[in-house]
PDB file of N, CA and C in Angstrom:
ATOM      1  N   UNK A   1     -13.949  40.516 -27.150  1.00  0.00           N
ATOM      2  CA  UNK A   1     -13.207  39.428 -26.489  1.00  0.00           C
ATOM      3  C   UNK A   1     -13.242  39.643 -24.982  1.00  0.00           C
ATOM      4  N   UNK A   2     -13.930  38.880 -24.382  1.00  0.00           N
ATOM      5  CA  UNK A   2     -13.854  38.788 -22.996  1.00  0.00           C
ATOM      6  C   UNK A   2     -12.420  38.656 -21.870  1.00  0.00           C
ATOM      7  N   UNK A   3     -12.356  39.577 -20.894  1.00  0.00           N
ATOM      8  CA  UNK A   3     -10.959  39.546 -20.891  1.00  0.00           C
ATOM      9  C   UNK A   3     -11.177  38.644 -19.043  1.00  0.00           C
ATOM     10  N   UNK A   4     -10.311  37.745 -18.676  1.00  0.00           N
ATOM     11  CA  UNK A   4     -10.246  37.066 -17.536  1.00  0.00           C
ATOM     12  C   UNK A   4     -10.838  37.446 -16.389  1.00  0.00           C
ATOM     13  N   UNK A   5     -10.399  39.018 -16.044  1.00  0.00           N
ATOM     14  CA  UNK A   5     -11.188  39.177 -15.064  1.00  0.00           C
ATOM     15  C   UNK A   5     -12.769  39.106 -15.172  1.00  0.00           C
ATOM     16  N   UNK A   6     -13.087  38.916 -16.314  1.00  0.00           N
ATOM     17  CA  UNK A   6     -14.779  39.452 -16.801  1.00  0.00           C
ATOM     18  C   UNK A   6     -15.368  38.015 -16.810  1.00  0.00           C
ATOM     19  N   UNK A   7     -14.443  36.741 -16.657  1.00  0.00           N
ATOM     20  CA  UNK A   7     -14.755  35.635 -16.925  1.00  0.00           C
ATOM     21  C   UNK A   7     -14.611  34.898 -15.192  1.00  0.00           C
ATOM     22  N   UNK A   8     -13.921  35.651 -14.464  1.00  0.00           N
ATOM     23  CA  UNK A   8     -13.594  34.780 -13.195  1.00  0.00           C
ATOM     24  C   UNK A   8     -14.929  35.713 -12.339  1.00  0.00           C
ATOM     25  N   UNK A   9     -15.253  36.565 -12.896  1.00  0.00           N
ATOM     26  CA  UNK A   9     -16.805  37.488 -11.930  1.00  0.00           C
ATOM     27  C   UNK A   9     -17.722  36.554 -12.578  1.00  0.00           C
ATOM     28  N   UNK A  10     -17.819  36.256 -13.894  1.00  0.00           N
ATOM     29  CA  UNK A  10     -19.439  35.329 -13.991  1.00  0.00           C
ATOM     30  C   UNK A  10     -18.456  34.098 -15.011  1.00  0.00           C
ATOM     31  N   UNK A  11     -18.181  33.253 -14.160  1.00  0.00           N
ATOM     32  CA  UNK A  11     -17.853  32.057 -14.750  1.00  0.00           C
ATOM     33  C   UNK A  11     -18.748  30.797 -15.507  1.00  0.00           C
ATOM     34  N   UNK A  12     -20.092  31.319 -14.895  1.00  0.00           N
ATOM     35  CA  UNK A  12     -20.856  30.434 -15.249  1.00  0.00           C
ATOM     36  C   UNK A  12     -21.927  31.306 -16.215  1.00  0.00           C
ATOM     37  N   UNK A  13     -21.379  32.212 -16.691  1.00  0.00           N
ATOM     38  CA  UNK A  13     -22.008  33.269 -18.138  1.00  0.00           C
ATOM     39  C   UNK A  13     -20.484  32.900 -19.383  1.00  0.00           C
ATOM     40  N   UNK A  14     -19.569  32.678 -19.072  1.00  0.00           N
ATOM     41  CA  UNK A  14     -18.434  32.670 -20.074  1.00  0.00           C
ATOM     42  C   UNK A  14     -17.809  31.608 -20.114  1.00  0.00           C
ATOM     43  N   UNK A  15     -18.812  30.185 -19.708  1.00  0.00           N
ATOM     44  CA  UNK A  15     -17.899  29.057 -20.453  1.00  0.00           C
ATOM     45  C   UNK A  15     -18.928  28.118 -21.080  1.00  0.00           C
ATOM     46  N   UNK A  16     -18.589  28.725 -22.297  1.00  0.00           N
ATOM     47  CA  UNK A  16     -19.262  27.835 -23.773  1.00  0.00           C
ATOM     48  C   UNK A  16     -19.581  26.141 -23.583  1.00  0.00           C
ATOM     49  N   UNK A  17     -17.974  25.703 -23.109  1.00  0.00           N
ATOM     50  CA  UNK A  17     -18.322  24.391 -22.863  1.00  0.00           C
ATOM     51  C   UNK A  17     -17.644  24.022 -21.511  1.00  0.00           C
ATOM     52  N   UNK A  18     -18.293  23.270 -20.691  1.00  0.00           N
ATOM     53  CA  UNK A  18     -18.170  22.175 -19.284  1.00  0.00           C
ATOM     54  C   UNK A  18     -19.440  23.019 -18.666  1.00  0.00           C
ATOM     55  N   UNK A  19     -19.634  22.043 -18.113  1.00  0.00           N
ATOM     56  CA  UNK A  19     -21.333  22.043 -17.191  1.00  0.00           C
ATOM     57  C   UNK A  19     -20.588  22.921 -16.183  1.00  0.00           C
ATOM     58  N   UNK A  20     -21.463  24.182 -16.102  1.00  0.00           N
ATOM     59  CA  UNK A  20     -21.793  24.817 -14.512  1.00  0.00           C
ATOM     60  C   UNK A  20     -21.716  24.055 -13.233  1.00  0.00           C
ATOM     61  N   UNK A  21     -21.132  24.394 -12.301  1.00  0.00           N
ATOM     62  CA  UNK A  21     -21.591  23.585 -11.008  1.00  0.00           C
ATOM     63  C   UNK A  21     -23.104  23.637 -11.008  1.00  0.00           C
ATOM     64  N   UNK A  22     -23.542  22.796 -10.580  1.00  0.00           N
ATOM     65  CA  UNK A  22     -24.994  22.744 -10.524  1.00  0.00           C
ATOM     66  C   UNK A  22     -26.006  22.119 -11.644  1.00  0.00           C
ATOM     67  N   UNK A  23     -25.502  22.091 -12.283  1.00  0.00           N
ATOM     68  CA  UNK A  23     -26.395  22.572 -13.389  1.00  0.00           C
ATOM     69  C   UNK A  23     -26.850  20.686 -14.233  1.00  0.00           C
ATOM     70  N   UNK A  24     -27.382  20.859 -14.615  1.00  0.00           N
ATOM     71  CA  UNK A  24     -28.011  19.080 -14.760  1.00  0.00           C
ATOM     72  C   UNK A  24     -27.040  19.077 -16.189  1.00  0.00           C
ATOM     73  N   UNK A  25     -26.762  17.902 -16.472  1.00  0.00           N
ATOM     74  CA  UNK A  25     -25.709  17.250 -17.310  1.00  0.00           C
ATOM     75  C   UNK A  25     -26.982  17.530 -18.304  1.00  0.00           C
ATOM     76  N   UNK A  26     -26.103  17.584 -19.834  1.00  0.00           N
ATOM     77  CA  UNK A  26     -26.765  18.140 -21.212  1.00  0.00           C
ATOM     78  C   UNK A  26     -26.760  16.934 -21.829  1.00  0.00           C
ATOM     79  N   UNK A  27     -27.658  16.035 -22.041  1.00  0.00           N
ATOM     80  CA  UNK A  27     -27.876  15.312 -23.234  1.00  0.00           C
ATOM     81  C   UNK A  27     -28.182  15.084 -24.334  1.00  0.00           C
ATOM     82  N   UNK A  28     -27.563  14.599 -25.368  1.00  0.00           N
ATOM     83  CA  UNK A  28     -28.454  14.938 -26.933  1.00  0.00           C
ATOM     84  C   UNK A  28     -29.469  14.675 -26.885  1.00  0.00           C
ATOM     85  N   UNK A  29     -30.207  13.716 -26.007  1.00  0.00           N
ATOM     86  CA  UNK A  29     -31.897  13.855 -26.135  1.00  0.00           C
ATOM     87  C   UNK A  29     -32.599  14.602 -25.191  1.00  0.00           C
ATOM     88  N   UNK A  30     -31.801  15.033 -24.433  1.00  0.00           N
ATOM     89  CA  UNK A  30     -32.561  15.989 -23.063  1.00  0.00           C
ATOM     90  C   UNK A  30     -33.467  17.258 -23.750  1.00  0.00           C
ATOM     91  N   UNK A  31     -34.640  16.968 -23.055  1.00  0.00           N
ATOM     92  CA  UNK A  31     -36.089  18.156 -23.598  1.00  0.00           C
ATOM     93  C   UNK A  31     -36.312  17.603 -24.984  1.00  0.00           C
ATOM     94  N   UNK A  32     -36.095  16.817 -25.558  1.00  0.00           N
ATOM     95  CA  UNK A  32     -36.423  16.325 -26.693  1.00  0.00           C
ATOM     96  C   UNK A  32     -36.900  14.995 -26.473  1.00  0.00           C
ATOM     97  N   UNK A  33     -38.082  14.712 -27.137  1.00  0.00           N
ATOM     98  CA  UNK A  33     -39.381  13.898 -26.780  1.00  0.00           C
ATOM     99  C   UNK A  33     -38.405  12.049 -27.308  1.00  0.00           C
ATOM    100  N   UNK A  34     -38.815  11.646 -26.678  1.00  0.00           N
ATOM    101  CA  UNK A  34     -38.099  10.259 -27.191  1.00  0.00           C
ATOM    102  C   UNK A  34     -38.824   9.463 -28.302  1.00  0.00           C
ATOM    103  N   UNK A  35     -38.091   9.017 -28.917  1.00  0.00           N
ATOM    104  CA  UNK A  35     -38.689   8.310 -30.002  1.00  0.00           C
ATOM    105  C   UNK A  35     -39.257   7.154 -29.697  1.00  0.00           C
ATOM    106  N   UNK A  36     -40.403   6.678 -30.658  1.00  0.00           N
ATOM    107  CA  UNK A  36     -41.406   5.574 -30.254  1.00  0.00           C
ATOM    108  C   UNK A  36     -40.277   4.051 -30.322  1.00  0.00           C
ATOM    109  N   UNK A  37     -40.536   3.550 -29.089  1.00  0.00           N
ATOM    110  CA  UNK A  37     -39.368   2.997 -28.809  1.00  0.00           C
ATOM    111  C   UNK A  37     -40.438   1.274 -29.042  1.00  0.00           C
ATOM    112  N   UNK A  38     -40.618   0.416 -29.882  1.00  0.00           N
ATOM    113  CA  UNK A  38     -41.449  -0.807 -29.826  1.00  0.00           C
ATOM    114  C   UNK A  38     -41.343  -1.783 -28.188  1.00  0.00           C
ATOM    115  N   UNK A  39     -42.603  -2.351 -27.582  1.00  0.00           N
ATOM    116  CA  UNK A  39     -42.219  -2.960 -26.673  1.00  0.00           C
ATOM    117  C   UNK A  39     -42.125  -4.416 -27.002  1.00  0.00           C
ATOM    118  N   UNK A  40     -40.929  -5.048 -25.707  1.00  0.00           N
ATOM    119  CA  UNK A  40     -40.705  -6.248 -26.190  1.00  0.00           C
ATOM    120  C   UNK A  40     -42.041  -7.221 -25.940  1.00  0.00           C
ATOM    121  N   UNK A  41     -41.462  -8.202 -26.823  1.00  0.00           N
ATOM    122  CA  UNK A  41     -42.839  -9.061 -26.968  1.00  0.00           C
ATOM    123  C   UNK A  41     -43.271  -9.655 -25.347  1.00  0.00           C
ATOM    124  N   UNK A  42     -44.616 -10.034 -25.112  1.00  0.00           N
ATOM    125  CA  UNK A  42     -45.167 -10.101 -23.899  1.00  0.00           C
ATOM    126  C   UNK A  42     -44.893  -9.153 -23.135  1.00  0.00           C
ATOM    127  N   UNK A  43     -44.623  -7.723 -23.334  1.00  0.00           N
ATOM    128  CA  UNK A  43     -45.355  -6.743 -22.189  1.00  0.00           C
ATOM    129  C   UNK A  43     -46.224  -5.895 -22.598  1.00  0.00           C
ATOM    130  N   UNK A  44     -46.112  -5.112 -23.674  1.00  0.00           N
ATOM    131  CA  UNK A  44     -47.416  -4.314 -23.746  1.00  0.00           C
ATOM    132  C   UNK A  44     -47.655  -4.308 -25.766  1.00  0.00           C
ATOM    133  N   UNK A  45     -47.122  -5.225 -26.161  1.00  0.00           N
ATOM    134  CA  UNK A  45     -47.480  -5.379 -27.369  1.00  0.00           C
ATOM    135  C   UNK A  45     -48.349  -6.216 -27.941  1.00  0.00           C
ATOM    136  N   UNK A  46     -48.647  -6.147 -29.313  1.00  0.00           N
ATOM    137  CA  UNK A  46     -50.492  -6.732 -29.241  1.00  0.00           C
ATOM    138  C   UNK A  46     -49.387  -7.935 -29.726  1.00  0.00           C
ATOM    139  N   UNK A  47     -50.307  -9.239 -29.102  1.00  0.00           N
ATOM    140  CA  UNK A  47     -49.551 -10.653 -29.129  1.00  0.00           C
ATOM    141  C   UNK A  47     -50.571 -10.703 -31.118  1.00  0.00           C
ATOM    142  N   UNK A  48     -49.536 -11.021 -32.255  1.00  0.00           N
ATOM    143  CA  UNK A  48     -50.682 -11.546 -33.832  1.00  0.00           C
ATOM    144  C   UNK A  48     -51.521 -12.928 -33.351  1.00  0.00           C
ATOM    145  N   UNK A  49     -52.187 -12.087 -34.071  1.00  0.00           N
ATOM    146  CA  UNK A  49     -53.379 -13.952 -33.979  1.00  0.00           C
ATOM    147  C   UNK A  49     -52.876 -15.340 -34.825  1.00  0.00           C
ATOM    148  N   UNK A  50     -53.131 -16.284 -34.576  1.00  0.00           N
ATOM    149  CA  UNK A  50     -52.570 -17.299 -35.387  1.00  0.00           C
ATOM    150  C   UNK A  50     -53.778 -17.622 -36.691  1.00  0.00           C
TER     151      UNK A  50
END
């Protein structure tokens, strides 16, 4: 069990949760590849033939 003083020397080693100063906001998709997302019709989708 980590005792306060051990947490106020590296604050940003002993907190599980809230973002570090600095530190880029955590998203559930962050570094994880995005899913194939369909484009809307007339920009890059094949127009069906009639």
């Amino acid at each position: 069990m980590h005792t306060p003083a051990h947490k106020s020397s590296r604050p940003h080693e002993d907190v599980p949760d809230g973002p570090e100063p600095g530190a880029l906001p955590v998203e559930p998709d962050a570094g994880v590849p995005q899913p194939f997302t369909p484009a809307p019709p007339g920009e890059d989708a094949p127009q069906p033939l009639p």
